[in-house]
N, C-alpha and C. Protein backbone atom coordinates (compact mmCIF):
# COMPACT_ATOMS: atom_id res chain seq x y z
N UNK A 1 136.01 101.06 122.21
CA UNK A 1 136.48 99.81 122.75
C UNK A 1 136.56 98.75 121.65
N UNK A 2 135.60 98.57 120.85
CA UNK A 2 135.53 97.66 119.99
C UNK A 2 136.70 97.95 119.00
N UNK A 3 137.15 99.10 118.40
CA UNK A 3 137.86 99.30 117.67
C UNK A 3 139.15 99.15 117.97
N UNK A 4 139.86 99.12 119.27
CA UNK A 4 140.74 98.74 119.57
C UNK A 4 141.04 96.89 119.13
N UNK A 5 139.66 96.45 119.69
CA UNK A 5 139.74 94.83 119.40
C UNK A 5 139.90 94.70 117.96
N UNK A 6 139.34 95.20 117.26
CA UNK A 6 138.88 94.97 115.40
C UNK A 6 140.49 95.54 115.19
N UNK A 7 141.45 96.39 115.65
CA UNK A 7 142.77 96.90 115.37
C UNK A 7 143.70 95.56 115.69
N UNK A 8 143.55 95.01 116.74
CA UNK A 8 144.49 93.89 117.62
C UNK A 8 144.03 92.78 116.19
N UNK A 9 142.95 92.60 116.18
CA UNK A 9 142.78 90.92 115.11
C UNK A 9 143.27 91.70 113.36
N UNK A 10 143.41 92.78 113.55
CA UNK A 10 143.71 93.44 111.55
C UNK A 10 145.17 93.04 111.82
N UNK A 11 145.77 93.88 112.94
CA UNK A 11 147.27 93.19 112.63
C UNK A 11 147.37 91.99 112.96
N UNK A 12 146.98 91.21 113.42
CA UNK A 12 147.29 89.54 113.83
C UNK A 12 146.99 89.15 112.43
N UNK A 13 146.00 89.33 111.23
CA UNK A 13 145.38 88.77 110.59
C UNK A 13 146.60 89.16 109.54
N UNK A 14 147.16 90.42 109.33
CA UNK A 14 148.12 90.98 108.20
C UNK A 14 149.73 90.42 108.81
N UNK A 15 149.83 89.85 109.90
CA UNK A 15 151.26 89.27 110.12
C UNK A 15 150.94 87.74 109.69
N UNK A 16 150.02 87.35 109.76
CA UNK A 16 150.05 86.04 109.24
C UNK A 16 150.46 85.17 107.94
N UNK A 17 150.69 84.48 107.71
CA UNK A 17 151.00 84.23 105.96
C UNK A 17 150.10 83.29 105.40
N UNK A 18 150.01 83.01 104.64
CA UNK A 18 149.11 82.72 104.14
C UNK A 18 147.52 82.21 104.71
N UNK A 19 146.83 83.50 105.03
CA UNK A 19 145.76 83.65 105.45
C UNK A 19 144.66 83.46 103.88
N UNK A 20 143.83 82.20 104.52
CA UNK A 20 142.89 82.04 103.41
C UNK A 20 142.06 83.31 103.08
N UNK A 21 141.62 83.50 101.43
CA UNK A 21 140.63 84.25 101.22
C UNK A 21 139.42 83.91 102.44
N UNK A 22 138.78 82.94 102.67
CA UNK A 22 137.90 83.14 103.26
C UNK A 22 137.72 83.42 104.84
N UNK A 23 138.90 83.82 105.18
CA UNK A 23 139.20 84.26 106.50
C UNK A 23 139.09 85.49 106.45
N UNK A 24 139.87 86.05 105.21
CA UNK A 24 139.82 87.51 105.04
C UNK A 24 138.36 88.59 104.65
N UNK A 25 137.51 87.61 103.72
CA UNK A 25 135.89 87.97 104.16
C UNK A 25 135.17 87.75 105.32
N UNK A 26 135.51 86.93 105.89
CA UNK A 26 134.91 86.48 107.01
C UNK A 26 134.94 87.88 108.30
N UNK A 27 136.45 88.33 108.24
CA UNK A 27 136.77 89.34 109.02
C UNK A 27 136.36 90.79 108.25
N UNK A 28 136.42 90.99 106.68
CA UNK A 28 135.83 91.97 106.62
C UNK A 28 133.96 92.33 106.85
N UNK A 29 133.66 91.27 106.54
CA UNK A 29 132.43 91.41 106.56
C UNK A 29 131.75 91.08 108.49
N UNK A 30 132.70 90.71 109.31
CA UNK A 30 132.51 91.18 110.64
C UNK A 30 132.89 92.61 110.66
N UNK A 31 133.69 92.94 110.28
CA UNK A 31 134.02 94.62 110.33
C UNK A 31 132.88 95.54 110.23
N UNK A 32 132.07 95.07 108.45
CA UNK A 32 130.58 95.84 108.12
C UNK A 32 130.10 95.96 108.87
N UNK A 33 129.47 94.61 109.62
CA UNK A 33 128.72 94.23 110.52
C UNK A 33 129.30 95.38 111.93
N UNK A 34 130.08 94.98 112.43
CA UNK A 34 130.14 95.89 113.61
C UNK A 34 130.11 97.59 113.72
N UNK A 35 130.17 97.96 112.47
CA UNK A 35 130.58 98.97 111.63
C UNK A 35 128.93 99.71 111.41
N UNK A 36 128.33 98.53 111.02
CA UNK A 36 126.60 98.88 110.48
C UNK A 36 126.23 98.79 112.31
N UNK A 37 126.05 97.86 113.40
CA UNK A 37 125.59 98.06 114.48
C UNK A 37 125.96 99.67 115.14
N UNK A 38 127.06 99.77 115.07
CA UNK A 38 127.48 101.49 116.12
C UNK A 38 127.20 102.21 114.64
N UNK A 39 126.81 102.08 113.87
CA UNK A 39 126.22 103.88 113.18
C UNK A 39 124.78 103.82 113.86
N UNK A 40 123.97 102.41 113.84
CA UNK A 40 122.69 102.13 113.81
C UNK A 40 122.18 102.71 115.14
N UNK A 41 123.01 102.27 116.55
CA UNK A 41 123.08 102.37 117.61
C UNK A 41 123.19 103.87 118.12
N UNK A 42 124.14 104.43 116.99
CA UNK A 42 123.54 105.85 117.06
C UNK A 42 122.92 106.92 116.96
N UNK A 43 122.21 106.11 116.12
CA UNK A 43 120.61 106.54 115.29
C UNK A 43 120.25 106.84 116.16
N UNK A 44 119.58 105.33 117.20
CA UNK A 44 117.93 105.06 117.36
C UNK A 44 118.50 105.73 119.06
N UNK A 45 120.16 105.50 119.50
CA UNK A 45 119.89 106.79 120.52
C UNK A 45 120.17 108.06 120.97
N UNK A 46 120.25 108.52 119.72
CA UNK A 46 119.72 109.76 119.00
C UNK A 46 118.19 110.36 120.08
N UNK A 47 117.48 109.31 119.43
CA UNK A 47 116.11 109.95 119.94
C UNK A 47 115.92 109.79 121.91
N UNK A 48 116.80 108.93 122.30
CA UNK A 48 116.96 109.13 123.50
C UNK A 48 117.48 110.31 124.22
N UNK A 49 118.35 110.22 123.79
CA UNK A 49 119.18 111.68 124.03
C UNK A 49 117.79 112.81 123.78
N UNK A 50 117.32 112.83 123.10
CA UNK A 50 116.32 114.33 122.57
C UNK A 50 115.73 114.49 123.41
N UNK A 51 115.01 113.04 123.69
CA UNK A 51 113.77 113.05 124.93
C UNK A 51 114.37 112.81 126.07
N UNK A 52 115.60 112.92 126.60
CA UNK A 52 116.22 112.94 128.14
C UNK A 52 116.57 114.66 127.82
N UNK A 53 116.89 115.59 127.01
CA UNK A 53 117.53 117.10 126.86
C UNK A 53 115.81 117.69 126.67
N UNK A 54 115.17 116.80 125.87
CA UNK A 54 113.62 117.92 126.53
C UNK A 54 113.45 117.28 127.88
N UNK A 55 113.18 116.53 128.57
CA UNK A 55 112.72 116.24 129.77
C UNK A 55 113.51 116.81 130.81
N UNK A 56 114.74 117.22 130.95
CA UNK A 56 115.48 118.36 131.86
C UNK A 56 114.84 119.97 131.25
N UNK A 57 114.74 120.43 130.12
CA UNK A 57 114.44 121.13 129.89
C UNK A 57 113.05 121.79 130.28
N UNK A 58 111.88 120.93 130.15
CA UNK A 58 110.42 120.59 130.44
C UNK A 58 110.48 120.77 132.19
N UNK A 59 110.91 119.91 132.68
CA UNK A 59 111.37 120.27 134.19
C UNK A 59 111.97 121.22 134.66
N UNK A 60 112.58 122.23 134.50
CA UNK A 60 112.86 123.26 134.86
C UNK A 60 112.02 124.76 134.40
N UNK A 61 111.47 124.52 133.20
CA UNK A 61 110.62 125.52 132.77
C UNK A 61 109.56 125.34 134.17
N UNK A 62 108.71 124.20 133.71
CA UNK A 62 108.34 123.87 134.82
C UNK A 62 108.35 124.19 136.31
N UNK A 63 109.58 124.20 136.83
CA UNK A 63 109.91 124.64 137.98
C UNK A 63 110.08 125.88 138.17
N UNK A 64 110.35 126.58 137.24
CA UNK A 64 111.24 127.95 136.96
C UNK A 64 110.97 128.86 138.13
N UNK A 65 109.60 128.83 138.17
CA UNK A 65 109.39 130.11 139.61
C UNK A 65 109.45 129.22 140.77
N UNK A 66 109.81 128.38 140.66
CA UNK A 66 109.88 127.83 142.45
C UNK A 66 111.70 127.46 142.79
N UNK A 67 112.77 127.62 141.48
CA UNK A 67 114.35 127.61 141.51
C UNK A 67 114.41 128.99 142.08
N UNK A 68 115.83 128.93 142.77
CA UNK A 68 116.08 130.03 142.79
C UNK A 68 118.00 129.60 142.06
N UNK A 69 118.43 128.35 141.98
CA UNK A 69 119.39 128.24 140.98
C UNK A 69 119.64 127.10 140.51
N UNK A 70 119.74 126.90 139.20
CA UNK A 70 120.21 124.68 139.14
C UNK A 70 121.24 124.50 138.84
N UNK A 71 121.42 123.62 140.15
CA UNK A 71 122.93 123.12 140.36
C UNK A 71 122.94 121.70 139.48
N UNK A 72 124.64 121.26 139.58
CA UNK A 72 124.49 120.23 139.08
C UNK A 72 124.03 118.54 139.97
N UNK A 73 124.15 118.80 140.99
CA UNK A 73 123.10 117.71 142.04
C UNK A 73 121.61 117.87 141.42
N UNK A 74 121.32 119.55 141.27
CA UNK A 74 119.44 119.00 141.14
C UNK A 74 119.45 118.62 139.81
N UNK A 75 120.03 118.66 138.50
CA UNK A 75 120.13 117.70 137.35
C UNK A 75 120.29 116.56 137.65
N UNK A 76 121.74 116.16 138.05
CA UNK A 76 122.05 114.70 138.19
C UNK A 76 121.26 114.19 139.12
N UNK A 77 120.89 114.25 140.22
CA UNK A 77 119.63 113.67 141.39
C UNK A 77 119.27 113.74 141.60
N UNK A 78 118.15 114.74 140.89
CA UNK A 78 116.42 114.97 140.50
C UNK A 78 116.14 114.32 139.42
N UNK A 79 116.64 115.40 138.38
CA UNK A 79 115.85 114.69 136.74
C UNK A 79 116.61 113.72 136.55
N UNK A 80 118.35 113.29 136.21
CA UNK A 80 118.42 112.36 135.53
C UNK A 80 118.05 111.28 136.27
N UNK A 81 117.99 111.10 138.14
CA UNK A 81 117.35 109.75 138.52
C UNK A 81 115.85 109.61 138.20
N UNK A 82 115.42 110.69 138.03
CA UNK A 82 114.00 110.23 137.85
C UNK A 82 113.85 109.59 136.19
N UNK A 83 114.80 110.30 135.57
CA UNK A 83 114.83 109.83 134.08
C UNK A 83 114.90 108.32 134.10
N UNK A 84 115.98 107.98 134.89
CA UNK A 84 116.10 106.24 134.75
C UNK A 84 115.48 105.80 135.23
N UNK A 85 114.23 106.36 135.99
CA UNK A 85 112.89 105.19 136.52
C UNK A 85 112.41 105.26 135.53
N UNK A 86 111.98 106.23 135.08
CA UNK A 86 111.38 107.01 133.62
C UNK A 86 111.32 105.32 132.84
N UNK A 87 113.02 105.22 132.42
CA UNK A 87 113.17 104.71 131.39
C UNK A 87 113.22 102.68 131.67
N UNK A 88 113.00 102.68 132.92
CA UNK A 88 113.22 101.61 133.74
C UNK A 88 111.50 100.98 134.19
N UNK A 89 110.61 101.80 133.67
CA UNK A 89 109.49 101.53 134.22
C UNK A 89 108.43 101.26 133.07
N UNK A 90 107.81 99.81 133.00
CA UNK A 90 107.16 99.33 131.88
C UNK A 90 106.18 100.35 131.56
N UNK A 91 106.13 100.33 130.33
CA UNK A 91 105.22 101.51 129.73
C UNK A 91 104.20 101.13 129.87
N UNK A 92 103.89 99.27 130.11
CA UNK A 92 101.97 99.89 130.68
C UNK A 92 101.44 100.10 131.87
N UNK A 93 102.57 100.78 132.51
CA UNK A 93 102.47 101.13 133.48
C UNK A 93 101.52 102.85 133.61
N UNK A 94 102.35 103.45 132.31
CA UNK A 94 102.08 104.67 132.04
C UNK A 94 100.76 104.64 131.44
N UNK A 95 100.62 103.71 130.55
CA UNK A 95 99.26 103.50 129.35
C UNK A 95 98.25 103.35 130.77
N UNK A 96 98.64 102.36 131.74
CA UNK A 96 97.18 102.83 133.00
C UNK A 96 97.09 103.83 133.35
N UNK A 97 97.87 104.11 133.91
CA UNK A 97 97.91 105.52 134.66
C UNK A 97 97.17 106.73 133.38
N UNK A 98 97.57 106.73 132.54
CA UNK A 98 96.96 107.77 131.34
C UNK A 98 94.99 107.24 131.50
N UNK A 99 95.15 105.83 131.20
CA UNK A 99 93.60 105.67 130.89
C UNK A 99 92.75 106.36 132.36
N UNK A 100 93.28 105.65 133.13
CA UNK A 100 93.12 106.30 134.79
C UNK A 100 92.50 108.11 134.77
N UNK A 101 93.56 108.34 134.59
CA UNK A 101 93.58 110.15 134.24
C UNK A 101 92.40 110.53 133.36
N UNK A 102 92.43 110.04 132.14
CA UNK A 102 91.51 110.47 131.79
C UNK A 102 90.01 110.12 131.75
N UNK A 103 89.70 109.09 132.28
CA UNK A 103 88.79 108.16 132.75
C UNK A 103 88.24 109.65 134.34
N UNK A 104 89.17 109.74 135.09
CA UNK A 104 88.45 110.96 135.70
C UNK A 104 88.35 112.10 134.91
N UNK A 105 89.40 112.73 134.07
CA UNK A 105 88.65 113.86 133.22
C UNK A 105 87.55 113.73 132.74
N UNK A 106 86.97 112.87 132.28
CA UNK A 106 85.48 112.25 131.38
C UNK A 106 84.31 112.24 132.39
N UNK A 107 84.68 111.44 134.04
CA UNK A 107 83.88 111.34 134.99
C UNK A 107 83.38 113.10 135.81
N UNK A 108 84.41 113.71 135.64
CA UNK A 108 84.54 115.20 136.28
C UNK A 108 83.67 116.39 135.24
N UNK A 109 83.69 115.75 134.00
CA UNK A 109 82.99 117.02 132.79
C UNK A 109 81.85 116.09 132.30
N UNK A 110 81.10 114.66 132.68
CA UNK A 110 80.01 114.16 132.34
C UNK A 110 80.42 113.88 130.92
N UNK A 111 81.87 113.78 130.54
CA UNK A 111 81.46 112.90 128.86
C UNK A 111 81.47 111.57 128.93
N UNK A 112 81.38 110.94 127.86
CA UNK A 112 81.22 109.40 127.54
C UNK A 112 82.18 108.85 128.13
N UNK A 113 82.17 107.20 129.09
CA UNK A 113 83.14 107.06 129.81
C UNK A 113 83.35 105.83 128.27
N UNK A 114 84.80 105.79 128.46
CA UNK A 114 85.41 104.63 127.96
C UNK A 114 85.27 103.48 128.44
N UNK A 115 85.30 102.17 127.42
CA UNK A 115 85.70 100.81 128.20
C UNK A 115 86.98 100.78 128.61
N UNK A 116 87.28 99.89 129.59
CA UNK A 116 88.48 99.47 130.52
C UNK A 116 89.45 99.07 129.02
N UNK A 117 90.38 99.38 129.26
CA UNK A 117 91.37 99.21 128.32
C UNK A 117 91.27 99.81 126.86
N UNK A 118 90.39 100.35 126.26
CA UNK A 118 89.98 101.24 125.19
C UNK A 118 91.19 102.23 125.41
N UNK A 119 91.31 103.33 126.35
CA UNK A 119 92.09 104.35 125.88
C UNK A 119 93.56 104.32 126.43
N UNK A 120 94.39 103.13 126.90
CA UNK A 120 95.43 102.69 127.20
C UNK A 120 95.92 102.41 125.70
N UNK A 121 94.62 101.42 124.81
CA UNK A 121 95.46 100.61 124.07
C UNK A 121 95.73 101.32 122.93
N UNK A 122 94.72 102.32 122.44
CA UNK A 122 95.13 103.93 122.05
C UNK A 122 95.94 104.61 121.99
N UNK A 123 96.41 105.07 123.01
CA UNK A 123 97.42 105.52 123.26
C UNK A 123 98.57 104.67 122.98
N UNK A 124 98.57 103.74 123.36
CA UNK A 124 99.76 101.98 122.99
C UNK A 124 100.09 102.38 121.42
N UNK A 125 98.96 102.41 120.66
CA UNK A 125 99.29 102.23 119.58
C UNK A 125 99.52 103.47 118.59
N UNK A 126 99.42 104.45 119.43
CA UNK A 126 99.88 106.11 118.57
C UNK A 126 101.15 106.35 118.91
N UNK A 127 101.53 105.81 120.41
CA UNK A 127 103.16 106.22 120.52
C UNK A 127 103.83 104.66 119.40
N UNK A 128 103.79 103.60 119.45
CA UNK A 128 104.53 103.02 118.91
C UNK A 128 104.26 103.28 117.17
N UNK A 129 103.28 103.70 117.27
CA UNK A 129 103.26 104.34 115.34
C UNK A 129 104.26 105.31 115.40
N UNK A 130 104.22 106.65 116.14
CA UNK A 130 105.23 107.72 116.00
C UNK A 130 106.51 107.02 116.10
N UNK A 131 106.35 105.70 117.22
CA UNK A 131 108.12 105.93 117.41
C UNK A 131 108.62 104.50 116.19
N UNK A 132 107.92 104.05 116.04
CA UNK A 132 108.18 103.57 114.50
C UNK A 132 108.13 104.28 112.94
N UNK A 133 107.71 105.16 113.06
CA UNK A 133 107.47 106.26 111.79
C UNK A 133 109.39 107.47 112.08
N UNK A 134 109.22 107.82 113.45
CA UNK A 134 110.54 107.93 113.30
C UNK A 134 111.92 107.56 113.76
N UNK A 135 111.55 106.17 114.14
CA UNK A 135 113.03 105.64 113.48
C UNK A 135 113.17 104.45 113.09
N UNK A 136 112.49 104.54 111.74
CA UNK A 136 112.42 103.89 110.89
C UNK A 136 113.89 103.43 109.83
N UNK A 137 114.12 102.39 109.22
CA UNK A 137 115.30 102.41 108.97
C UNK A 137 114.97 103.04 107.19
N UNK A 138 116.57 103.68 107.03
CA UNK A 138 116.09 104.06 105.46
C UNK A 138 116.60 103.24 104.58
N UNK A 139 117.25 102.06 105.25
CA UNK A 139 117.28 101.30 104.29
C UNK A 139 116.74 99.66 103.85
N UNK A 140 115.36 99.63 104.56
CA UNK A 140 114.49 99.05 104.70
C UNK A 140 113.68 98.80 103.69
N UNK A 141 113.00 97.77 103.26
CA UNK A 141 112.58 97.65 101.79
C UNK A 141 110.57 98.65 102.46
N UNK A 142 110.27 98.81 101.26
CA UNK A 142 108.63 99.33 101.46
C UNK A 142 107.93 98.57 101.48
C-alpha cells in the first residue's frame, strides 16, 4: 500500500520543474525512513509468526489422541481465536497466574513458599531479557 503512495508522489515530484534540492532529500530520506520501518516491521514480526506456528503446532500435538481430523474451522476458531486473546491479554495477567501455579506447586511438595510478587517479577524479567536479547537491533550501538 505504501508503495503505491511513495510511486504517486516520485512521479508528481519528477514532472515538476524546478523542484528544490531540498525537497528532493526531504523525499528521499522519507523513502529510507519508510523503507527502514517495513524491513524493521518484519523483523520483530518474524518472531510473532514463530510463536503463533509453534502454538498451533503445540496444540495439536497436544490434542493429537483426542482429533480424529483438523479442519480448517478448528485452526481458525480454536487456536487462532484463542491466539488473539493470547495476544490481547496483559501479560501480568499471565506473570499472576504463573506465580499462582507455582505458589501451589511449592504448597503441594512442602518447599519454601515465595513472597507475593517475587516469582511473577522473575519471570517478568527473564522473558523480557530473552525477548530483548532476541530482537535486538544489529544496528544498535553497544
Amino acid at each position: 500500500m505504501i508503495e503505491k503512495r511513495i510511486n504517486v508522489l516520485s512521479e508528481y515530484l519528477s514532472e515538476q520543474k524546478n523542484v528544490p534540492w531540498r525537497v528532493k532529500e526531504a523525499f528521499n530520506n522519507l523513502l529510507d525512513h519508510c523503507t527502514f520501518l517495513d524491513n524493521n516491521y518484519k523483523d520483530k514480526t518474524k518472531y510473532l509468526e514463530r510463536l503463533a506456528s509453534w502454538y498451533i503446532d503445540h496444540m495439536i500435538e497436544l490434542n493429537e489422541s483426542k482429533l480424529d481430523k483438523v479442519s480448517y474451522d478448528f485452526i481458525k476458531h480454536i487456536l487462532l481465536n484463542k491466539l488473539a486473546f493470547i495476544l490481547n491479554t496483559p501479560s501480568e495477567y499471565n506473570y499472576l497466574s504463573i506465580e499462582n501455579n507455582i505458589r501451589g506447586i511449592n504448597i503441594e511438595n512442602d518447599n519454601k513458599i515465595n513472597g507475593v510478587g517475587e516469582v511473577s517479577e522473575a519471570i517478568s524479567l527473564f522473558v523480557k531479557d530473552v525477548l530483548v536479547f532476541n530482537t535486538k537491533d544489529d544496528y544498535g550501538t553497544a
